[in-house]
Protein backbone atom coordinates (compact mmCIF):
# COMPACT_ATOMS: atom_id res chain seq x y z
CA UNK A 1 28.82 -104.68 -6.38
CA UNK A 2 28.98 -103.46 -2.98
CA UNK A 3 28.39 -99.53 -3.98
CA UNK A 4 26.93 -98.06 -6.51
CA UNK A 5 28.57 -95.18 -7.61
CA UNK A 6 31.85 -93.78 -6.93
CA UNK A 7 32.41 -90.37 -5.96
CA UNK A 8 36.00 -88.44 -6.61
CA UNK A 9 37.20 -84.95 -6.34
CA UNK A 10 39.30 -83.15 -8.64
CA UNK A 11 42.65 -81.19 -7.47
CA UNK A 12 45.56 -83.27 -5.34
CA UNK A 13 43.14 -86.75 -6.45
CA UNK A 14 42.96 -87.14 -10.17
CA UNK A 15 44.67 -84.60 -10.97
CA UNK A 16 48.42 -82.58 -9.82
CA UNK A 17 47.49 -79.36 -8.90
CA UNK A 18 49.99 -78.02 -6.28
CA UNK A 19 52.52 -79.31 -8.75
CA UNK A 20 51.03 -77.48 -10.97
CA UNK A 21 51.23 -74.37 -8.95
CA UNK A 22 54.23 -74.54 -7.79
CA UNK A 23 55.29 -74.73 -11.66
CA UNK A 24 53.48 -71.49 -12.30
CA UNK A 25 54.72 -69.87 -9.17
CA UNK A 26 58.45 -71.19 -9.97
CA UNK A 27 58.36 -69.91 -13.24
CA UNK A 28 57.07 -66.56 -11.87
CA UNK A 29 59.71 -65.67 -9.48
CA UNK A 30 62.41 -67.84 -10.86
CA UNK A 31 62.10 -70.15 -7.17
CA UNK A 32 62.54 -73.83 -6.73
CA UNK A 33 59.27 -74.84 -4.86
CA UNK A 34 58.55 -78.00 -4.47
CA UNK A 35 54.92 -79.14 -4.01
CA UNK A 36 55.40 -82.31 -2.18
CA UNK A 37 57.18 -80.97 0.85
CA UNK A 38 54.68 -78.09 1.49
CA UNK A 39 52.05 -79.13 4.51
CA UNK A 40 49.62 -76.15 4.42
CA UNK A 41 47.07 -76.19 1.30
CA UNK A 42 48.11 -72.25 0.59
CA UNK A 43 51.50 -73.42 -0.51
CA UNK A 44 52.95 -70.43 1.82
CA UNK A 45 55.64 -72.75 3.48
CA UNK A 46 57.07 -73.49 -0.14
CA UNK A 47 56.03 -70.59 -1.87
CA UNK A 48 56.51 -67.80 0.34
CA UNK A 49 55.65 -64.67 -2.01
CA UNK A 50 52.38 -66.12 -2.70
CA UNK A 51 49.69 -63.27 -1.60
CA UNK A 52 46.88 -64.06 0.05
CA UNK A 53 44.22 -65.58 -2.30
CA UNK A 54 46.85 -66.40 -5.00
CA UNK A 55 46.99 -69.43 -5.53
CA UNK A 56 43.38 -69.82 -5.50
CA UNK A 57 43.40 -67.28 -8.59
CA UNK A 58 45.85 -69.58 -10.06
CA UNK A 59 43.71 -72.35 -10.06
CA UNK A 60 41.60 -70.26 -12.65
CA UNK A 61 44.14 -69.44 -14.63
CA UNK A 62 45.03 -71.32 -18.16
CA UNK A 63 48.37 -72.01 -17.27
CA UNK A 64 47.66 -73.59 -14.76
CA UNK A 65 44.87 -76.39 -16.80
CA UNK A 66 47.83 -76.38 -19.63
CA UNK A 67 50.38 -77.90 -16.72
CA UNK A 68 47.92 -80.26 -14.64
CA UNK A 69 49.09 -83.98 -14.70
CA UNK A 70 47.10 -87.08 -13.99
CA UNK A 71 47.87 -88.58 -10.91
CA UNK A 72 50.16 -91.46 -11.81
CA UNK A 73 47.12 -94.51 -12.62
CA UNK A 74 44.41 -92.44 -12.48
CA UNK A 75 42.99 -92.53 -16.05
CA UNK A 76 43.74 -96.28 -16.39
CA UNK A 77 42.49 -97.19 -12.63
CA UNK A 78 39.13 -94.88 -13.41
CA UNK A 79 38.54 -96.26 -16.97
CA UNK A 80 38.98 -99.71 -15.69
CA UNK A 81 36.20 -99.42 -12.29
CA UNK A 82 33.81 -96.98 -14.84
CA UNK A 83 33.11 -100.82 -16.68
CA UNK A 84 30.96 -101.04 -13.30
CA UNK A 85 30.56 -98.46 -11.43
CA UNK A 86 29.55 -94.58 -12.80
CA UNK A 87 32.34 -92.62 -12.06
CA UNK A 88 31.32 -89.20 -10.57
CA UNK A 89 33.75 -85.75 -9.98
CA UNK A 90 33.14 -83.73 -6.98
CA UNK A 91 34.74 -80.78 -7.12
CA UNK A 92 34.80 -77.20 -5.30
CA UNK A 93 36.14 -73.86 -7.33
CA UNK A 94 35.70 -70.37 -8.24
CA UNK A 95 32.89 -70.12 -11.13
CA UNK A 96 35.82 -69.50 -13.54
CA UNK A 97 37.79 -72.75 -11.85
CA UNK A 98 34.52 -74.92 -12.43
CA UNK A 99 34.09 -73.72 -15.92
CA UNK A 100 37.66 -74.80 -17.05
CA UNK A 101 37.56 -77.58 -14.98
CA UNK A 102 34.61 -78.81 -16.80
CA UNK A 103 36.36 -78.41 -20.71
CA UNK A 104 39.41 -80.05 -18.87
CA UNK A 105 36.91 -83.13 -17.77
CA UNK A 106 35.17 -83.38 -21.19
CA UNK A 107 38.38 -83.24 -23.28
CA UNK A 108 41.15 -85.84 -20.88
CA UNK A 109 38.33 -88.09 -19.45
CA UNK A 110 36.50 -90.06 -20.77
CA UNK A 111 35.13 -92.43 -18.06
CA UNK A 112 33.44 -89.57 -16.22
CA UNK A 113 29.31 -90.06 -15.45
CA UNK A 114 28.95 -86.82 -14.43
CA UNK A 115 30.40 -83.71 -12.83
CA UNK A 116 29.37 -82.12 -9.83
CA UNK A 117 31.04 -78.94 -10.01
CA UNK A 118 30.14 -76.27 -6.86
CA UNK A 119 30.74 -72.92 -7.95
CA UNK A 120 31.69 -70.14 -4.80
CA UNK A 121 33.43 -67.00 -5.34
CA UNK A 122 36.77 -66.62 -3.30
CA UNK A 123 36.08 -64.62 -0.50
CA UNK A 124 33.60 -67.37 0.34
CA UNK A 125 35.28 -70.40 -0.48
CA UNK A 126 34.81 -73.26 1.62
CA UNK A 127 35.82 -76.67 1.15
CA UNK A 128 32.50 -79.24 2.01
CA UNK A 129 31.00 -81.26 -0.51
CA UNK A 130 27.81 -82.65 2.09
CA UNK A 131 25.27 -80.83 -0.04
CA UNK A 132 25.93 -83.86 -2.78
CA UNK A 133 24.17 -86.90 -1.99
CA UNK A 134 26.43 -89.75 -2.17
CA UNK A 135 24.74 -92.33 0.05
CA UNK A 136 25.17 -95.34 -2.17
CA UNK A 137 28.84 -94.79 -2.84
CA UNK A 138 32.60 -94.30 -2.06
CA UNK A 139 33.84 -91.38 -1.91
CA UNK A 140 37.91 -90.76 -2.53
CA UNK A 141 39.18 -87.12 -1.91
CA UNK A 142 42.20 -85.86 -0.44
CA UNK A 143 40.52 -83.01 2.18
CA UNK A 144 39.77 -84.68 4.99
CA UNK A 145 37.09 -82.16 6.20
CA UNK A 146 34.91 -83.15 2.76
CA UNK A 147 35.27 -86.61 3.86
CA UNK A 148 33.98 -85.93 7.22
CA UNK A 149 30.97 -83.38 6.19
CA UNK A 150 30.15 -86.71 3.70
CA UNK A 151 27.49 -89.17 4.09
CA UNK A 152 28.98 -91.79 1.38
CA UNK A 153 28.90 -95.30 2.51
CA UNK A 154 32.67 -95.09 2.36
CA UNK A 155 35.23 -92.32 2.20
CA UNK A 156 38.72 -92.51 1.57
CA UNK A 157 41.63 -90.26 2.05
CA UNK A 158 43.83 -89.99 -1.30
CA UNK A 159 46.84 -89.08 0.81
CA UNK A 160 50.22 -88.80 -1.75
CA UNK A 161 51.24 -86.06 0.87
CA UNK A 162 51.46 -87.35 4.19
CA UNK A 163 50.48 -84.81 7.69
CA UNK A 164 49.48 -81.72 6.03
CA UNK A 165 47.26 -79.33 7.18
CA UNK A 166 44.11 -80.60 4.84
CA UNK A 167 44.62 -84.63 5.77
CA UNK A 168 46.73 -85.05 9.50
CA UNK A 169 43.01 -86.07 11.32
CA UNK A 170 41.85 -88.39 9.39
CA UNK A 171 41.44 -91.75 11.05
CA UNK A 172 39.59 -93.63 8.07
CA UNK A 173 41.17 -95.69 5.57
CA UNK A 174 43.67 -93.70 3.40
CA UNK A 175 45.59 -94.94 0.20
CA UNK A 176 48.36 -93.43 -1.04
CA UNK A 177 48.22 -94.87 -4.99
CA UNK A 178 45.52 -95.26 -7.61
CA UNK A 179 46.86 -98.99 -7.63
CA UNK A 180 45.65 -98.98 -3.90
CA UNK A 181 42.49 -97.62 -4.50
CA UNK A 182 41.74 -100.34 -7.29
CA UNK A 183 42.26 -103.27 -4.77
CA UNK A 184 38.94 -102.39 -3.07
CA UNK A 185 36.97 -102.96 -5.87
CA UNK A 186 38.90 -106.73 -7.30
């Protein structure tokens, strides 16, 4: 085994949260916004009537863990690599975010370790995960600035939408499929 653990965050990597968003935000104001063509992590370029803060109060909100989709492969790719490797979640929310995120982990999957789940209310949100230690690992997250702040043996960028504002620097390796990711560990 060349790492020991394998690290992977939450929203726009396991699981489809700006789709998810958009859905809510659609529904909302009766738009057609669609997630995969917006390049700034606010969604304000596809969902223009978004306030400020919004959609990071959607991300609490049960509607919002009702709609969120696995990433296509993710549950069989993760069940298949947690035979061998402990599969950890590193993720960043609002207390109330972390707290449903948690029931959502528990309840849709299965081949979870354990959660690292780093709780910061929204006016001080930040997005770095370097105060998790995840030296003997790979990490796979789709904010390239957590990759960068990480000291994991490997990080990835889980890119499925190309030259945004949260992934256009990275220089690493990026995949763009959980079927990609699983060819670094046959």
């Amino acid at each position: 085994m060349r790492f020991k653990e394998i690290f992977v965050d939450f929203d726009e990597t396991i699981v489809n949260s700006l789709k998810a968003v958009c859905g809510i935000y659609n529904d909302k104001y009766n738009a057609d916004a669609h997630w995969m063509d917006s390049r700034v992590w606010s969604l304000k370029d596809e969902c223009p009537l978004l306030k400020d803060g919004e959609v990071t109060d959607l991300f609490s909100e049960d509607s919002f863990f009702r709609r969120i989709t696995l990433k296509d492969g993710a549950f069989e790719v993760l069940t298949e690599l947690a035979k061998d490797y402990p599969i950890t979640i590193v993720s960043i929310g609002t207390t109330k975010n972390c707290t449903k995120k948690e029931s959502f982990i528990n309840a849709n999957l299965p081949f979870v370790s354990r959660s690292i789940l780093i709780p910061v209310e929204k006016n001080k949100l930040v997005m770095d995960k370097s105060s998790v230690d995840m030296s003997n690992g790979i990490f796979i997250d789709d904010v390239e600035d957590n990759l960068f702040s990480s000291n994991a043996a490997m990080q990835i960028l889980y890119e499925n939408i190309p030259n945004t504002d949260w992934n256009s620097k990275w220089r690493g390796e990026r995949i763009k499929s959980w079927y990609d990711i699983y060819k670094y560990f046959e």
